[in-house]
Protein backbone atom coordinates (compact mmCIF):
# COMPACT_ATOMS: atom_id res chain seq x y z
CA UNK A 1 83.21 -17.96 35.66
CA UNK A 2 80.72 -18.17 32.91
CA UNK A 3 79.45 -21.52 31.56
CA UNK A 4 80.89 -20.71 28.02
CA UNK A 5 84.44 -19.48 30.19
CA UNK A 6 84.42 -22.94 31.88
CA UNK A 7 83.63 -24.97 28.88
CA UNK A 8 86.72 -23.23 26.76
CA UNK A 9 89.28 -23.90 29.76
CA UNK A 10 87.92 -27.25 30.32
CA UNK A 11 89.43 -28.46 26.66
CA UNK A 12 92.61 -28.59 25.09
CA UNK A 13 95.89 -29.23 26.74
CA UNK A 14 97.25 -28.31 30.38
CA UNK A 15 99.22 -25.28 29.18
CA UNK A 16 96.02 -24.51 26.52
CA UNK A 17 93.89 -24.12 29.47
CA UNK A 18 96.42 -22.58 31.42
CA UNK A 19 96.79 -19.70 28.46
CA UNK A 20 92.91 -19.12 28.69
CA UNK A 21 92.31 -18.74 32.18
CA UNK A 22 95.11 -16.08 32.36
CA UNK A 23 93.52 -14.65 29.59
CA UNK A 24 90.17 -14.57 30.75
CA UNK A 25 91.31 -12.82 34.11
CA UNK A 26 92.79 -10.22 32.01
CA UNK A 27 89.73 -9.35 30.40
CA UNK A 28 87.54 -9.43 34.20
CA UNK A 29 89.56 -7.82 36.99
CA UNK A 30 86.47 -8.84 39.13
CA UNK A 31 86.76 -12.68 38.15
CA UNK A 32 90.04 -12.36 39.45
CA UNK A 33 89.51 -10.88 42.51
CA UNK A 34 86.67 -13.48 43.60
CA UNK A 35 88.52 -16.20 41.87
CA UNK A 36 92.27 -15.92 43.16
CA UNK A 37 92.31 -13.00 46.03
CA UNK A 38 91.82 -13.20 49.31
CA UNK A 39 90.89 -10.44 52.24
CA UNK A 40 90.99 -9.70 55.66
CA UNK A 41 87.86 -9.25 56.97
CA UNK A 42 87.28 -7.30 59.92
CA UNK A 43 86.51 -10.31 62.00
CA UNK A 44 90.21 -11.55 61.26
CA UNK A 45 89.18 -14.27 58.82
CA UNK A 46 90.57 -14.73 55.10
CA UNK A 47 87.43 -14.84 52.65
CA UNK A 48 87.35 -14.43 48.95
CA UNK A 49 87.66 -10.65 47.49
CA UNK A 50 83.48 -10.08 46.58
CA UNK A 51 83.52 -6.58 45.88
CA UNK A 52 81.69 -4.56 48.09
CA UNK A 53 79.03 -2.19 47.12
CA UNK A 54 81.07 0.67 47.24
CA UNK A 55 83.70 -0.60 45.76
CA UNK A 56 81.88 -1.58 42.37
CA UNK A 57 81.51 2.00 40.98
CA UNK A 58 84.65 2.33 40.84
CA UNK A 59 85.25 -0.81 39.10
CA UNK A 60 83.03 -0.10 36.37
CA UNK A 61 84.45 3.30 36.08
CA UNK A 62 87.93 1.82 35.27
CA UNK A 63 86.92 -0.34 33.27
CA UNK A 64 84.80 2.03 31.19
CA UNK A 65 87.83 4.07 30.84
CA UNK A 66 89.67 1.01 29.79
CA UNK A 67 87.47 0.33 27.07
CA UNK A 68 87.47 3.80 26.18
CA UNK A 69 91.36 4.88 26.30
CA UNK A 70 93.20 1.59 26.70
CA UNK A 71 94.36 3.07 30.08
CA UNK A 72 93.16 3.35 33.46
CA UNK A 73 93.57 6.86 35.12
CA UNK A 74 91.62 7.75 38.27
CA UNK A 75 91.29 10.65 40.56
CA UNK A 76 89.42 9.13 43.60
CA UNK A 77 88.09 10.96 46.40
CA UNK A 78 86.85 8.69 49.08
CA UNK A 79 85.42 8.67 52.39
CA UNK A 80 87.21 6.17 55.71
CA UNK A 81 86.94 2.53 55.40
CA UNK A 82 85.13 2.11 52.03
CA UNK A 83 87.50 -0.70 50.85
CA UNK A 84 89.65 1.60 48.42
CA UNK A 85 93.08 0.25 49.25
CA UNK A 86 92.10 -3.33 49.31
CA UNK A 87 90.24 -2.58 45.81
CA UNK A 88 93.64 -0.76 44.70
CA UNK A 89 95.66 -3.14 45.59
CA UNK A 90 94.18 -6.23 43.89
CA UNK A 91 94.37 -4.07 40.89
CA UNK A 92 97.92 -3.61 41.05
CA UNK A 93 97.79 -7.90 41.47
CA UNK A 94 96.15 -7.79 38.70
CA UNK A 95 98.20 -5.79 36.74
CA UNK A 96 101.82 -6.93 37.99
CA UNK A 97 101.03 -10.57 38.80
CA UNK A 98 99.13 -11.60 35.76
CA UNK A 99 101.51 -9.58 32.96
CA UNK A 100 105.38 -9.87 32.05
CA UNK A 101 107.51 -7.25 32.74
CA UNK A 102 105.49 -5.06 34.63
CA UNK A 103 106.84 -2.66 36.88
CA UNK A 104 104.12 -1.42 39.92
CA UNK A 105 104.63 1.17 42.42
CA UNK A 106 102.63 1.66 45.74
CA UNK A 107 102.99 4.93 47.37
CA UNK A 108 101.42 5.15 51.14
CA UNK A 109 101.78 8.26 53.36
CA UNK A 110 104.07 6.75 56.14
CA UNK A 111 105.83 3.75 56.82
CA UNK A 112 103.30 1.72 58.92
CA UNK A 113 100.50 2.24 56.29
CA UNK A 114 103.14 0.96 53.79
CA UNK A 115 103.90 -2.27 55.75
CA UNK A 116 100.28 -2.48 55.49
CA UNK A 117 99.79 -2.40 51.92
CA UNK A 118 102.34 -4.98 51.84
CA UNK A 119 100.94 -7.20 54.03
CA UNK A 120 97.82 -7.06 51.66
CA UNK A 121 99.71 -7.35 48.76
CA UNK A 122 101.48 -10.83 50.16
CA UNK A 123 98.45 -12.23 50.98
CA UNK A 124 96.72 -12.20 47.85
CA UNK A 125 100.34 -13.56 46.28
CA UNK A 126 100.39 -15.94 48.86
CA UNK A 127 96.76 -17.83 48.54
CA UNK A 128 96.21 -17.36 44.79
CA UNK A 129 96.06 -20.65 43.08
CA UNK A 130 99.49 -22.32 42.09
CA UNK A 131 98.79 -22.73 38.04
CA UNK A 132 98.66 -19.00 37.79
CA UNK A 133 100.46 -17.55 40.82
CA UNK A 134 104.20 -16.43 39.49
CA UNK A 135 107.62 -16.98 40.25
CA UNK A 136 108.54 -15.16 42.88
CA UNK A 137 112.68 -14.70 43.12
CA UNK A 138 112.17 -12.50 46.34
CA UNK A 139 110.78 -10.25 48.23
CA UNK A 140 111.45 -7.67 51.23
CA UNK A 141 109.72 -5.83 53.20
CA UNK A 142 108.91 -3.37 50.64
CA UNK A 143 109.72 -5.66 47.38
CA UNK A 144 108.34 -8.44 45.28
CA UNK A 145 110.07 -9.29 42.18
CA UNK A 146 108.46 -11.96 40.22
CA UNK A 147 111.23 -13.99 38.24
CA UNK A 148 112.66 -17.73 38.68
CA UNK A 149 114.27 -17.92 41.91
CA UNK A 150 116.86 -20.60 40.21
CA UNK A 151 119.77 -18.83 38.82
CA UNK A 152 120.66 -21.99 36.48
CA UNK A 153 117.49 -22.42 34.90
CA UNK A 154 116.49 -18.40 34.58
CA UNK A 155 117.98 -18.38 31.46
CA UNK A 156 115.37 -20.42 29.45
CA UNK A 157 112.66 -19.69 31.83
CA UNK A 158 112.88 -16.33 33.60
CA UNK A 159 109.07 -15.77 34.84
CA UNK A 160 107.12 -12.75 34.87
CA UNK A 161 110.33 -10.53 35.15
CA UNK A 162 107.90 -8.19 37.13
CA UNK A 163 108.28 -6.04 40.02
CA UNK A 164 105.88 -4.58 42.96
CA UNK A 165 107.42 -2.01 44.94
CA UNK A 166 105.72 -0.56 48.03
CA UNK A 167 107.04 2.01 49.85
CA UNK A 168 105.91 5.59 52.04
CA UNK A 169 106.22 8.94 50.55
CA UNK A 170 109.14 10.09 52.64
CA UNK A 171 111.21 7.29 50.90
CA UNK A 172 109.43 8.17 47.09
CA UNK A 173 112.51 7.70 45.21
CA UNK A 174 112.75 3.63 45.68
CA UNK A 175 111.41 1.59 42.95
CA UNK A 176 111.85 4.57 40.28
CA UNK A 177 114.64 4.71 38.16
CA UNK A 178 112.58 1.87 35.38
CA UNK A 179 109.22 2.98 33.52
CA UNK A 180 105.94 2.14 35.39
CA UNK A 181 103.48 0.60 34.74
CA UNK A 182 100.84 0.41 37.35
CA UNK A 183 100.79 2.88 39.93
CA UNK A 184 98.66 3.46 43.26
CA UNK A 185 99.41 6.40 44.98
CA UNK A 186 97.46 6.42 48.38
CA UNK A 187 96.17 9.27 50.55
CA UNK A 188 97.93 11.97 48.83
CA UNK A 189 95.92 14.71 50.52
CA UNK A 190 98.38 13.59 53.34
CA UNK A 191 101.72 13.58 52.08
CA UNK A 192 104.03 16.97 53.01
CA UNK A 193 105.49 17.93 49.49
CA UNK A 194 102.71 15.65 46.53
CA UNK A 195 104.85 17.86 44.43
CA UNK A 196 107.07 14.90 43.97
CA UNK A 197 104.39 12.71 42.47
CA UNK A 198 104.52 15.57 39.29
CA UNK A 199 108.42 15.32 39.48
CA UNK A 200 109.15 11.73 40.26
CA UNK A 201 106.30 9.45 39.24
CA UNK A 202 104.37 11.14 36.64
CA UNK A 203 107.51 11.10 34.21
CA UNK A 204 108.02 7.58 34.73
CA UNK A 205 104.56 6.31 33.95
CA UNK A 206 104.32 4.88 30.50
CA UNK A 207 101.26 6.63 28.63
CA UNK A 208 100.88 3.28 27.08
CA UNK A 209 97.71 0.14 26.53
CA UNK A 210 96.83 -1.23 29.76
CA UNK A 211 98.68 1.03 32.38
CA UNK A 212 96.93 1.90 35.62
CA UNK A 213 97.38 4.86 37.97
CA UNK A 214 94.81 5.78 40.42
CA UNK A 215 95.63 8.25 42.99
CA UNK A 216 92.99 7.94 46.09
CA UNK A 217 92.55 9.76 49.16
CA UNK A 218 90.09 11.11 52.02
CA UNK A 219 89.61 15.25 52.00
CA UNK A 220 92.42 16.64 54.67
CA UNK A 221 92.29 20.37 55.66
CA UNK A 222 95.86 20.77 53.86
CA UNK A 223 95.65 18.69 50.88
CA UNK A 224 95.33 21.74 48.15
CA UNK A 225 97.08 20.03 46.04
CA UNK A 226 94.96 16.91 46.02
CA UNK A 227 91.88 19.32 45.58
CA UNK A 228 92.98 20.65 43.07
CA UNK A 229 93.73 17.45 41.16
CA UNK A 230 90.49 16.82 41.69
CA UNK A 231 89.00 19.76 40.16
CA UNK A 232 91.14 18.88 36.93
CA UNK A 233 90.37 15.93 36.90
CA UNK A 234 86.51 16.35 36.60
CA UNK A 235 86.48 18.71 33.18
CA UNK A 236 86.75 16.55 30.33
CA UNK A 237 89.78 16.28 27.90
CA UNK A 238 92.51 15.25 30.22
CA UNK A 239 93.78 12.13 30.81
CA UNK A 240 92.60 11.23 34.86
CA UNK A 241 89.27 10.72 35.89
CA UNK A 242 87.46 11.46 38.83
CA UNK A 243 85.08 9.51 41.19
CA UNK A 244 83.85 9.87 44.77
CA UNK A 245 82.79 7.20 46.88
CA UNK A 246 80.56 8.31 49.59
CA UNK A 247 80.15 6.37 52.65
CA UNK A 248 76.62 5.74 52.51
CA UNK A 249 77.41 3.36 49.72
CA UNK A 250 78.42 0.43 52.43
CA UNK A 251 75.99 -1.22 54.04
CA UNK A 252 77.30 -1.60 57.07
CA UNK A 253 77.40 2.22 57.29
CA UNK A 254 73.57 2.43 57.00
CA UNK A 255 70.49 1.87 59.31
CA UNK A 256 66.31 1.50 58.69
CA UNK A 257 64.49 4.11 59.37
């Protein structure tokens, strides 16, 4: 954080400071990320969530369509391992864990990529910091739902009341039957009938101030539905966005000539 940031959470009371800082990571997805998230890296240790190079355009592009809109809507064509899920996925932290009565969906293309997401999901619940980190009443293998696990004292102080639900697109029917409000629908150029994203998701996404849908994937020979999204999606006027991430972005992924 900022020295001004610091200064303004360092006065006032407990629950004052408390207020601000949740506030503050509102405003700065990224703050949140490096401040309360943490990753797997590839050499199996947990280190803070610094976004990665190319991970940061696509940041700023949600965030300019935040500032824009009030919403974040992305169409995001991607190449392998450029950090998309893990960037998806602390948004839909961000956007469930920090905010009351937020329902989030994550979509994967099969079940093992689901547990996956999860597994991702529960560790940035699990390590953020315990001022800010919510209630949690219970969660499943493919459910967190963020209220006061106490059934005496829920009454007068229910938590979040918010809800992550991860699940595979075979099974796309769990988790919807309450308006959404952040939504990550992953590798959809894989999934055998997207049509059910148009008839089962779309409808329940509120078109409201701070909702969040981005809908990522890698190109796939039979994903001509996904292609065509993305065609839509980069003529202005309509409400999704469109961004690719190339792999030549990541470091890692490049050598001196």
């Amino acid at each position: 954080m900022v020295g001004s940031e610091l200064d303004r959470l360092a006065a006032g009371s407990p629950e004052v400071r408390l207020a601000l800082k949740i506030a503050y990571y509102r405003r700065s997805p990224e703050a949140y990320f490096t401040d309360q998230l943490k990753v797997r890296t590839k050499d199996g240790t947990l280190e803070p969530f610094n976004l990665w190079p190319c991970q940061r355009p696509v940041l700023e592009k949600m965030l300019s369509q935040r500032k824009r809109t009030g919403m974040i809507r992305l169409v995001v064509l991607k190449a392998r391992q450029v950090g998309l899920s893990t960037l998806a996925e602390g948004l839909m932290s961000w956007a469930v864990m920090l905010n009351p009565n937020t329902n989030g969906l994550v979509v994967a293309h099969d079940r093992e990529t689901a547990a996956s997401l999860f597994n991702m999901s529960r560790t940035y619940y699990d390590h953020m910091s315990l001022d800010i980190k919510p209630m949690k009443r219970y969660s499943t293998k493919a459910e967190f739902l963020f209220e006061n696990p106490n059934d005496d004292l829920r009454p007068n102080n229910p938590g979040l009341g918010s809800r992550l639900v991860i699940t595979s697109a075979n099974n796309l029917h769990s988790g919807i039957g309450r308006t959404l409000r952040a939504v990550h629908i992953s590798e959809v150029a894989r999934y055998a009938s997207p049509e059910g994203i148009v008839d089962v998701i779309f409808p329940a996404l509120a078109k409201k101030p701070n909702t969040v849908c981005v809908i990522e994937s890698t190109a796939q020979y039979s994903g001509l539905w996904f292609k065509d999204l993305c065609e839509r999606a980069k003529h202005p006027g309509g409400d999704y966005e469109f961004v690719f991430v190339p792999w030549y972005l990541q470091p890692d992924y490049q050598v001196q000539l």
